[in-house]
N, C-alpha and C. Protein backbone atom coordinates (compact mmCIF):
# COMPACT_ATOMS: atom_id res chain seq x y z
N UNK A 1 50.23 60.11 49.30
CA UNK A 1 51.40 60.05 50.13
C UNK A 1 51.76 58.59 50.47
N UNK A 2 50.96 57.57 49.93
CA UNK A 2 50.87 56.40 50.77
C UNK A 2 52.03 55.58 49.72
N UNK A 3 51.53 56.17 48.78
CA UNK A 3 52.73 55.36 47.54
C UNK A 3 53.83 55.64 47.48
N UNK A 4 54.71 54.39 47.19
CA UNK A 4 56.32 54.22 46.77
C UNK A 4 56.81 55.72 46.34
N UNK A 5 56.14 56.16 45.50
CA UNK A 5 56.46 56.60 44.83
C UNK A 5 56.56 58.39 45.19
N UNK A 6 55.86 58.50 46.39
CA UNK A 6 55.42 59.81 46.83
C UNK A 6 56.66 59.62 48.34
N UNK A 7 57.90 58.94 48.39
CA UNK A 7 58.22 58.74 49.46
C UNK A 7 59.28 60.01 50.28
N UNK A 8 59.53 61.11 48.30
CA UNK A 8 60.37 62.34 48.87
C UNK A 8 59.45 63.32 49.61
N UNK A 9 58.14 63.12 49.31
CA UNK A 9 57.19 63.92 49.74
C UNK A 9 56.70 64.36 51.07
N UNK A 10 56.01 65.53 51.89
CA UNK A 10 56.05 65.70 53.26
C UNK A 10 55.02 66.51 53.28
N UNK A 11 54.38 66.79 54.40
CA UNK A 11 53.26 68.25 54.62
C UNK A 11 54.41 68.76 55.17
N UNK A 12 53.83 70.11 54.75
CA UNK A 12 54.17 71.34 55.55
C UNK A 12 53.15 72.16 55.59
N UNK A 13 53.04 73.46 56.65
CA UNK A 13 51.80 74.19 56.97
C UNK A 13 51.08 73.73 57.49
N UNK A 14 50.18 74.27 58.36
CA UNK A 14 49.00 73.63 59.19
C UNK A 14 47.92 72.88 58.43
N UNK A 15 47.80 71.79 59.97
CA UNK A 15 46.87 70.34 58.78
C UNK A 15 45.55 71.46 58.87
N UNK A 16 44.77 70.97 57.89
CA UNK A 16 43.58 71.23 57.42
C UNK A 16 42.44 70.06 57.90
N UNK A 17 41.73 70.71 58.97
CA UNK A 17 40.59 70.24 59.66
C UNK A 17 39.50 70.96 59.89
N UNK A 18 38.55 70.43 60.62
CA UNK A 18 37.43 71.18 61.09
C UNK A 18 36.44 70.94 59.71
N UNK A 19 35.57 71.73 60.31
CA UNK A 19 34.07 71.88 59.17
C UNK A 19 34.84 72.84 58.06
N UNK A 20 35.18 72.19 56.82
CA UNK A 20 34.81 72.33 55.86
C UNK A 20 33.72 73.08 54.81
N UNK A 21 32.62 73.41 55.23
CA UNK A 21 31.44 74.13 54.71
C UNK A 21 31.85 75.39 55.02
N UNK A 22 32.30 75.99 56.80
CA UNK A 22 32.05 77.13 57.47
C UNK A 22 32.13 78.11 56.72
N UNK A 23 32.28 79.02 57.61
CA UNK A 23 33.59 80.28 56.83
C UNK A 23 34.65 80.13 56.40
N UNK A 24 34.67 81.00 54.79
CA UNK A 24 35.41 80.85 54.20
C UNK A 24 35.19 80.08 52.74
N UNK A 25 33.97 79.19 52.83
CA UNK A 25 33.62 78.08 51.52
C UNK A 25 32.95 79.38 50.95
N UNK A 26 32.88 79.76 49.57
CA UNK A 26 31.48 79.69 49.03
C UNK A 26 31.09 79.41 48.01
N UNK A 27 29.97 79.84 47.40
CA UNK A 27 29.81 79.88 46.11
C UNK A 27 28.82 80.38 45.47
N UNK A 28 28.45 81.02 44.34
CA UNK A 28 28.56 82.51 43.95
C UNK A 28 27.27 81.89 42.93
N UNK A 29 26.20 82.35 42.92
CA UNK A 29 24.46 82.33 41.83
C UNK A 29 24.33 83.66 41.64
N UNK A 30 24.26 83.47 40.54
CA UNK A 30 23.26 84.76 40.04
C UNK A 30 21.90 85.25 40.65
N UNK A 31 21.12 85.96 41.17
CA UNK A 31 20.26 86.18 41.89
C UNK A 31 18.85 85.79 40.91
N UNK A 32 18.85 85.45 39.91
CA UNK A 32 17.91 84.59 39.10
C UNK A 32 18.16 83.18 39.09
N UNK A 33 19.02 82.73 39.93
CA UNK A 33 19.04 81.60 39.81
C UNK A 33 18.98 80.81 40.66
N UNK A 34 17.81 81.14 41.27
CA UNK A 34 17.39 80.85 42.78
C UNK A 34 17.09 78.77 42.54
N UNK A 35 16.96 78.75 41.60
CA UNK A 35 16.10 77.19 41.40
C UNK A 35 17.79 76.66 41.81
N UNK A 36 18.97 77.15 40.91
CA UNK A 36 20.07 76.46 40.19
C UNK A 36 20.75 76.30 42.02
N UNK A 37 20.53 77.30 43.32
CA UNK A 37 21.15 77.62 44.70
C UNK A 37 20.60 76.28 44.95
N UNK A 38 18.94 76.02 45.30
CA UNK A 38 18.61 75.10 45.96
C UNK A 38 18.45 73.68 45.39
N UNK A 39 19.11 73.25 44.05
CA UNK A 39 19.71 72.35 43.81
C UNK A 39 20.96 72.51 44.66
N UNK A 40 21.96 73.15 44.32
CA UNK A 40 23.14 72.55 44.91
C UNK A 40 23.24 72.39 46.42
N UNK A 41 22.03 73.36 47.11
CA UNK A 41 22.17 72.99 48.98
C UNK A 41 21.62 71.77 49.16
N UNK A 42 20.63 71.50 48.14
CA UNK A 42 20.06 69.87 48.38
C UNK A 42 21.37 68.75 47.96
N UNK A 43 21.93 69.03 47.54
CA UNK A 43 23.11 68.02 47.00
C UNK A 43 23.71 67.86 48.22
N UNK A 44 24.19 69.19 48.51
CA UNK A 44 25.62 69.76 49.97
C UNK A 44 24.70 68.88 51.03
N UNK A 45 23.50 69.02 51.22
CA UNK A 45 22.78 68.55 52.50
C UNK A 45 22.47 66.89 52.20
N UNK A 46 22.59 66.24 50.97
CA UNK A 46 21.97 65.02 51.16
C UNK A 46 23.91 64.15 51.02
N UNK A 47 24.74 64.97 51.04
CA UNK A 47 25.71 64.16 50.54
C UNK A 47 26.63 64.33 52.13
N UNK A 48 26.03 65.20 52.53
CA UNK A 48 26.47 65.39 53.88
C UNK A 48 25.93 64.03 55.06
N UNK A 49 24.09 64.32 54.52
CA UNK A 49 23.37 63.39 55.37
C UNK A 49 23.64 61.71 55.24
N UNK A 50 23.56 61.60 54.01
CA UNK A 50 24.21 59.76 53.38
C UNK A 50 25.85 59.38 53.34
N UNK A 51 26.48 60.48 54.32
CA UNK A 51 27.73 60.26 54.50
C UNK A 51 28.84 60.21 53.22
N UNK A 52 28.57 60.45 52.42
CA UNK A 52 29.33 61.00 50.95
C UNK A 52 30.64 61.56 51.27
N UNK A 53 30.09 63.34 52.10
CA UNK A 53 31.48 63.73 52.14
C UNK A 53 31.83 63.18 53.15
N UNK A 54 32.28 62.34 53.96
CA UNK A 54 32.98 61.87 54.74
C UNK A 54 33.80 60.71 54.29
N UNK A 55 32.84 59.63 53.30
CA UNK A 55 33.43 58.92 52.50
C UNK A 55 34.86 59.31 51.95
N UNK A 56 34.15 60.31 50.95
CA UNK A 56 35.55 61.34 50.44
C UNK A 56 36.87 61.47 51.00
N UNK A 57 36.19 62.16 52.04
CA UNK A 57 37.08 62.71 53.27
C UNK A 57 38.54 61.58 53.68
N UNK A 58 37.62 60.57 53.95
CA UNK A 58 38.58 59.53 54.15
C UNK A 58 39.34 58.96 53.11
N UNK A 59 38.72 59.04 51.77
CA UNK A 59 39.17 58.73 50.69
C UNK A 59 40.74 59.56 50.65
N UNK A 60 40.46 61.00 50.17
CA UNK A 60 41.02 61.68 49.92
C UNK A 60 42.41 62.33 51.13
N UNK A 61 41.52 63.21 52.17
CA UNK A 61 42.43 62.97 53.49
C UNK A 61 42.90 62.20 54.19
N UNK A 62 42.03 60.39 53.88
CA UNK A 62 42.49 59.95 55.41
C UNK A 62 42.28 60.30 56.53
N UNK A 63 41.01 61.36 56.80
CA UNK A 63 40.52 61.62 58.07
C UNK A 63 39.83 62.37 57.83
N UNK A 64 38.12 62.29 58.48
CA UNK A 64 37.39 62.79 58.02
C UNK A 64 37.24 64.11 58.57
N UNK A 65 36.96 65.48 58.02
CA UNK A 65 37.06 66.36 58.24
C UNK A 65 35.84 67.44 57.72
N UNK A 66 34.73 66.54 57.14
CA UNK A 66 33.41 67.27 57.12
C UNK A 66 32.92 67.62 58.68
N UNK A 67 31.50 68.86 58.19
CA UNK A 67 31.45 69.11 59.47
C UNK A 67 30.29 68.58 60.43
């Protein structure tokens, strides 16, 4: 939105805040693939903890909105 070029552009609909993870995120393992779950919560939890998604957040939103 910040660019020249995006200047016809506008939000509409309610901003999008809050925790991010809550209700409503998910995502879907096969029940054999218990190893493949706790890779990705270790990712969600260390990218959370070293400030990653917030990085993002600001990257992308301009306001951080992890939870």
């Amino acid at each position: 939105m910040a660019k020249p070029d995006n200047a016809d552009l506008a939000f509409s609909g309610p901003e999008v805040g809050g925790p991010i993870w809550g209700g409503g995120q998910a995502l879907a393992f096969r029940t054999d693939d218990a190893d493949l779950k706790a890779k990705f919560d270790g990712a969600i939890q260390a990218a959370l903890a070293d400030g990653t998604v917030k990085t993002l957040a600001q990257k992308w939103f301009k306001r951080d909105v992890s939870p």
